[in-house]
C-alpha atoms as a PDB file:
ATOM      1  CA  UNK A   1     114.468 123.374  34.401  1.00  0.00           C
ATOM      2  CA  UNK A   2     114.436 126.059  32.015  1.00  0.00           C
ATOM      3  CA  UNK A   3     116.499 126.097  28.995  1.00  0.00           C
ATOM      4  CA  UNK A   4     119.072 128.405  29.917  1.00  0.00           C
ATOM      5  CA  UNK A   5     119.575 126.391  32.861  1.00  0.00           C
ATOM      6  CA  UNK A   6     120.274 123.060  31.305  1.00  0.00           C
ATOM      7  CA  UNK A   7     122.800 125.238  29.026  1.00  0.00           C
ATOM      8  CA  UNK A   8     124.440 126.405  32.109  1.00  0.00           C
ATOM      9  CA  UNK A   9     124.641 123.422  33.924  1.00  0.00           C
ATOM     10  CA  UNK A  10     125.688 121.230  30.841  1.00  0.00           C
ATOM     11  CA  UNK A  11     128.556 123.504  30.556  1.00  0.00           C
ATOM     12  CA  UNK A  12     129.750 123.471  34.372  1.00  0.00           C
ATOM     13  CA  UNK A  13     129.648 119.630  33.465  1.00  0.00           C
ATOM     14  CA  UNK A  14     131.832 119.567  30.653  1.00  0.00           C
ATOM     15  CA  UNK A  15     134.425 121.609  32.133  1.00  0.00           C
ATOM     16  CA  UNK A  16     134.622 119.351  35.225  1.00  0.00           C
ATOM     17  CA  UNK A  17     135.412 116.672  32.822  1.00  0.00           C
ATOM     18  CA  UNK A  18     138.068 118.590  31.387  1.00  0.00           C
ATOM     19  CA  UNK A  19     139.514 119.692  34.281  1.00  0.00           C
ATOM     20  CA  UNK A  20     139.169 116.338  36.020  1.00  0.00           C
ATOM     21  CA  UNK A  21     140.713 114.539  32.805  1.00  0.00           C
ATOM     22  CA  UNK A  22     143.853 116.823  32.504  1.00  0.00           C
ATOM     23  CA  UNK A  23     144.297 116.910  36.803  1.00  0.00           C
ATOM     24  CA  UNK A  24     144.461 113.110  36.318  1.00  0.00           C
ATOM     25  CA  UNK A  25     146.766 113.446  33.467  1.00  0.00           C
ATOM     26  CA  UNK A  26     149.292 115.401  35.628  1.00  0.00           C
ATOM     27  CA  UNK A  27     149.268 112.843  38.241  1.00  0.00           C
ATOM     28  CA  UNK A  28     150.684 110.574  35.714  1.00  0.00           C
ATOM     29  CA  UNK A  29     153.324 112.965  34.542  1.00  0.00           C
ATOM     30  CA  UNK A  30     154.277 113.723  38.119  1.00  0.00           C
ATOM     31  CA  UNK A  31     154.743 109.953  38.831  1.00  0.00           C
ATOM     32  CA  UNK A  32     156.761 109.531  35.568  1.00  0.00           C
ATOM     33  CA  UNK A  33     158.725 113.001  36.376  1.00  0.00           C
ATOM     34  CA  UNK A  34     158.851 111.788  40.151  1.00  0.00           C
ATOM     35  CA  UNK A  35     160.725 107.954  38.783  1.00  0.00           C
ATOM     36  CA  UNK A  36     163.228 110.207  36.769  1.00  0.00           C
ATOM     37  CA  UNK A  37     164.128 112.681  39.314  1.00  0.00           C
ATOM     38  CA  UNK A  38     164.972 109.476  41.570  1.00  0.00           C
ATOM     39  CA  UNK A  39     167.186 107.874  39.363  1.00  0.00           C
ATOM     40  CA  UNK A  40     168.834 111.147  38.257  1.00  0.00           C
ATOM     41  CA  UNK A  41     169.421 111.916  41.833  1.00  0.00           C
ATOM     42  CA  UNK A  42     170.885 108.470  42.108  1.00  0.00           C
ATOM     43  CA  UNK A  43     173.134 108.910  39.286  1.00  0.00           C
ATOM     44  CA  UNK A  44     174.313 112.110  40.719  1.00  0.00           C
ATOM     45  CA  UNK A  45     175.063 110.514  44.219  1.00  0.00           C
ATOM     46  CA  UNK A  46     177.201 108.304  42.580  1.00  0.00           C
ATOM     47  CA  UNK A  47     178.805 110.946  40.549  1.00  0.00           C
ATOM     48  CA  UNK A  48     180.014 112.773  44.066  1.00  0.00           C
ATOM     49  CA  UNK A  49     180.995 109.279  45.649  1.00  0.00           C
ATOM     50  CA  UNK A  50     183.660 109.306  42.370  1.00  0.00           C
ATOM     51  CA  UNK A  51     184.614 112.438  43.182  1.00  0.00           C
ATOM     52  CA  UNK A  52     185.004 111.729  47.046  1.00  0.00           C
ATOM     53  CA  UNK A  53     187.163 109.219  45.922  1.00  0.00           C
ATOM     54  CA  UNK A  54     189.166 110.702  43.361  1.00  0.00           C
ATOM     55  CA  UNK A  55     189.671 113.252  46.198  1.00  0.00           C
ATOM     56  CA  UNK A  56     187.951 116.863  44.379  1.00  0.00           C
ATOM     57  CA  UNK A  57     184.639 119.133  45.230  1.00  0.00           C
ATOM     58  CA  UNK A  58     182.255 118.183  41.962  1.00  0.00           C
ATOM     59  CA  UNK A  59     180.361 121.214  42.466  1.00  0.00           C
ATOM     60  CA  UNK A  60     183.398 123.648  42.271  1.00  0.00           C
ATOM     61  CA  UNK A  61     185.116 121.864  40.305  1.00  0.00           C
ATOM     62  CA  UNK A  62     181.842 122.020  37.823  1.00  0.00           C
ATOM     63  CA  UNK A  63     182.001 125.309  37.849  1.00  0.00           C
ATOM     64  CA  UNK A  64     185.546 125.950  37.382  1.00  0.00           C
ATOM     65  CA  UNK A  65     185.438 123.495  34.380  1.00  0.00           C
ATOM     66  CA  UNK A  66     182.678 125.435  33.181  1.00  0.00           C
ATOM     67  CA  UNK A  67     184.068 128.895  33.880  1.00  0.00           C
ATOM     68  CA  UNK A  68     180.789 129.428  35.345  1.00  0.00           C
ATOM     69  CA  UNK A  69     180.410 131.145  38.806  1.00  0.00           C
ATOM     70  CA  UNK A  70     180.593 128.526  41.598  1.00  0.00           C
ATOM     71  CA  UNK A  71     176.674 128.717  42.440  1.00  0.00           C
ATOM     72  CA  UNK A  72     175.679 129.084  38.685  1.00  0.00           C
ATOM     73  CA  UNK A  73     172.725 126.358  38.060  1.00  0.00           C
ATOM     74  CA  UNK A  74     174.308 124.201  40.475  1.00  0.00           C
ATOM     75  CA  UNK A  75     171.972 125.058  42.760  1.00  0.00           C
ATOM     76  CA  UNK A  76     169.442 122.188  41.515  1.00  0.00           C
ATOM     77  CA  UNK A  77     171.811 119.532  41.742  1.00  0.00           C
ATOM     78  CA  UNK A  78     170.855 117.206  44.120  1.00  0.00           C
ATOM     79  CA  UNK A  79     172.791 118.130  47.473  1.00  0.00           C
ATOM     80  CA  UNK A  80     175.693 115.759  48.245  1.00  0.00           C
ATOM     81  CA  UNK A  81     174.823 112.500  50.190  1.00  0.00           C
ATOM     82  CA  UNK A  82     175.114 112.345  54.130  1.00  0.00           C
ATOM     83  CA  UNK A  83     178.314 113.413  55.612  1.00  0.00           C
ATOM     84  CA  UNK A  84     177.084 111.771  58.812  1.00  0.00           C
ATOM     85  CA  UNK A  85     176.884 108.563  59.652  1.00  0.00           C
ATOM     86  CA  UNK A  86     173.687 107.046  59.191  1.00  0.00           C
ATOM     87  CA  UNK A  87     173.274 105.157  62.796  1.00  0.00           C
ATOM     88  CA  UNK A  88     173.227 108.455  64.622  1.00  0.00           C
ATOM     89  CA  UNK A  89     169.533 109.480  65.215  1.00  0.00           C
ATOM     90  CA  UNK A  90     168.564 113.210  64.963  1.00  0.00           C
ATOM     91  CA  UNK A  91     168.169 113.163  69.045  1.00  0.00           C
ATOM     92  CA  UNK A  92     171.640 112.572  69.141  1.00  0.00           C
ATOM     93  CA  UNK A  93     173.096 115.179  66.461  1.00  0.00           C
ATOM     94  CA  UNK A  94     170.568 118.051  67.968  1.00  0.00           C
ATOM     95  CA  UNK A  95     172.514 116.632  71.401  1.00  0.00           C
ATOM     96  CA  UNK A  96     175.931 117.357  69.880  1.00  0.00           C
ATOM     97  CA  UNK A  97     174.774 120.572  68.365  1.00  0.00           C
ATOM     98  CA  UNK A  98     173.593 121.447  71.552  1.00  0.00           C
ATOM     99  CA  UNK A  99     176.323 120.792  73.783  1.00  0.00           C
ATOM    100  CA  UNK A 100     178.550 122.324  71.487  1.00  0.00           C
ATOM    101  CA  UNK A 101     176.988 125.653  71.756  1.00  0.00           C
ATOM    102  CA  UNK A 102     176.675 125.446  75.100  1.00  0.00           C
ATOM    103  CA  UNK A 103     176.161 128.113  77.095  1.00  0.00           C
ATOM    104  CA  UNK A 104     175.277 129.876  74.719  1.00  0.00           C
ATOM    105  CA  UNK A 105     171.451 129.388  73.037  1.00  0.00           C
ATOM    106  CA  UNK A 106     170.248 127.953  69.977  1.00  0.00           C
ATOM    107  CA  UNK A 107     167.089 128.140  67.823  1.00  0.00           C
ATOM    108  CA  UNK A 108     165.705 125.586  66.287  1.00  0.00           C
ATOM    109  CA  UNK A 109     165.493 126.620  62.484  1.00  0.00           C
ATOM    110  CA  UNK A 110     169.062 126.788  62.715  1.00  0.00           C
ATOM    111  CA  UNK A 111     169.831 123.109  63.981  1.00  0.00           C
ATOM    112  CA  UNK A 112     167.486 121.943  61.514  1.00  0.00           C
ATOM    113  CA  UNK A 113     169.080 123.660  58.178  1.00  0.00           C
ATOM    114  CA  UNK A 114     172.814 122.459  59.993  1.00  0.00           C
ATOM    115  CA  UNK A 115     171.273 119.132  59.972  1.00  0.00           C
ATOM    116  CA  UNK A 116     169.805 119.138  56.617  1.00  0.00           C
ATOM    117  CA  UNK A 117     172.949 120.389  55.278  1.00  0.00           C
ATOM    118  CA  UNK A 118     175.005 117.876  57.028  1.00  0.00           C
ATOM    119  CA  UNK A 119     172.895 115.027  56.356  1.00  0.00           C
ATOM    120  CA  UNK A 120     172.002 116.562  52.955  1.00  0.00           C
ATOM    121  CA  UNK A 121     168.296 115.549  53.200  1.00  0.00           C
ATOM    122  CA  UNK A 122     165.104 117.638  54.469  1.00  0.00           C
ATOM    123  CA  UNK A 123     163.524 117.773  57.546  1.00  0.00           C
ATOM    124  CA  UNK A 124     159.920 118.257  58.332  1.00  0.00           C
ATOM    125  CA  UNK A 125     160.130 121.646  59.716  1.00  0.00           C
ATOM    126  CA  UNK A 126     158.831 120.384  63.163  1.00  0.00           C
ATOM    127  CA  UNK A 127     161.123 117.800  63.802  1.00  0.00           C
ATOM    128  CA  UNK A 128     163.817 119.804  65.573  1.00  0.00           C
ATOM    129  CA  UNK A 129     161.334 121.815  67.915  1.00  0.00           C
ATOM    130  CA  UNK A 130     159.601 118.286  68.780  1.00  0.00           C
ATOM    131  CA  UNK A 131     163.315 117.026  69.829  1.00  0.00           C
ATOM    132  CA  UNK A 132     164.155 120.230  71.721  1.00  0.00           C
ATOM    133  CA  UNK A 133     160.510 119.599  73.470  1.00  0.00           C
ATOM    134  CA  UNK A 134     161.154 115.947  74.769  1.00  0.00           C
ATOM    135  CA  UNK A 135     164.897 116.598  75.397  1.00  0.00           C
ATOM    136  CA  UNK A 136     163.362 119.395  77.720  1.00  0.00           C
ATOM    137  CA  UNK A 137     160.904 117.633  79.252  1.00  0.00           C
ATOM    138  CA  UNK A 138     164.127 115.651  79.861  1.00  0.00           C
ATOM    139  CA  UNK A 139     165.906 118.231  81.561  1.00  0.00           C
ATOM    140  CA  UNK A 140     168.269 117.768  79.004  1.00  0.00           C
ATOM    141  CA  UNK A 141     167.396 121.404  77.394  1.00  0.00           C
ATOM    142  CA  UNK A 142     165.583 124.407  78.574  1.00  0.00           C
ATOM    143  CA  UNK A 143     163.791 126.815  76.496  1.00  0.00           C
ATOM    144  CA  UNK A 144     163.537 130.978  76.332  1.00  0.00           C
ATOM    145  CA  UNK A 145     161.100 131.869  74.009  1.00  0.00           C
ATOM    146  CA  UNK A 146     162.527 130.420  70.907  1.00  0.00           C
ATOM    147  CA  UNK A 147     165.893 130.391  72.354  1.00  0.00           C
ATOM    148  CA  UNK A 148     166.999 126.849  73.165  1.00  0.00           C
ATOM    149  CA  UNK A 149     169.681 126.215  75.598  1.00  0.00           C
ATOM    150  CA  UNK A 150     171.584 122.876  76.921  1.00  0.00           C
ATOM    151  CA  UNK A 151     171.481 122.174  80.562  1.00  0.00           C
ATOM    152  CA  UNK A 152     175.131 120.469  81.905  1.00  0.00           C
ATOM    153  CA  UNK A 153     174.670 117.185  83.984  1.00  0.00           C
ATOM    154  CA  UNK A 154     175.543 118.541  86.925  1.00  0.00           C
ATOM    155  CA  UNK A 155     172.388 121.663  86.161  1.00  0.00           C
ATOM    156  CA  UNK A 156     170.125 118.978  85.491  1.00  0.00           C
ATOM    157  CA  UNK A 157     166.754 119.248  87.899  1.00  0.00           C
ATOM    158  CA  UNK A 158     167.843 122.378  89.344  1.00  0.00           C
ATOM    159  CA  UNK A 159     166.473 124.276  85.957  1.00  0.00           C
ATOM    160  CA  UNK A 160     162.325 125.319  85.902  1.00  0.00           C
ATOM    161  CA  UNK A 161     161.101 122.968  83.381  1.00  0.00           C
ATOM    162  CA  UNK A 162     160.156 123.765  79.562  1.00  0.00           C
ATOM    163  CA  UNK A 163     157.159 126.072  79.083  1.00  0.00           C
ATOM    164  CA  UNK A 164     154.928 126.314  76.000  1.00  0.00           C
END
């Protein structure tokens, strides 16, 4: 190995050391940052359940304290806790959803940002269009291109099953 080459590669090295020491160093910080965020997000879920029970909106009425606009840097606030009760399994809110709407169709991007927002957690974004799948393969729901649509009791069988 020439000189220039043992330069070359000694520098590579020392740079992967760098870079590996500071990536590991974040990792830390993101665990530390990661603790925090939990416990602020607790503290802020029990900051709406004493405003739920003091009977107000703490986001509006944030902003209105403030004299800010309602949606000024609230928007990072952790969303409010589940307005749904926790039993009911996604199955059976995309069911509701769905019979609700009926006849008319739904799209799956939708029911999962309704359910997020009611539930006021996140979704992987598969989760609804896996539900809408099985339900179809069901017969419970029948599918148009992205369009989703529910299938009455008394439809059920009589509908061409769920393509892909």
């Amino acid at each position: 190995m020439t000189n220039p080459d043992k330069i070359t590669k000694q520098a590579i090295i020392e740079r992967f050391k760098r870079i590996a020491t500071e990536y590991k160093q974040n990792i830390e910080t993101i665990e530390e940052l990661q603790k925090r965020q939990n416990a602020l997000s607790a503290a802020a879920q029990d900051c709406y359940a004493a405003a739920r029970l003091f009977g107000f909106d703490i986001v509006a009425e944030s902003a209105a304290f403030n004299d800010e606009k309602p949606d000024a840097g609230l928007s990072s606030i952790p969303p409010k806790p589940p307005v749904l009760p926790k039993g009911k399994s996604i199955k059976e809110i995309v069911l509701e959803i769905a019979e609700k709407a009926y006849p008319n169709s739904l799209r799956a991007s939708d029911v999962r940002l309704k359910i997020e927002e009611l539930r006021g957690e996140k979704l992987h974004e598969k989760t609804i269009g896996m539900t809408l799948y099985r339900l179809s393969v069901d017969g419970v729901m029948r599918r148009d291109g992205w369009n989703w649509f529910f299938v009455p009791l008394d439809k059920r069988g009589k509908e061409k099953p769920a393509q892909l």
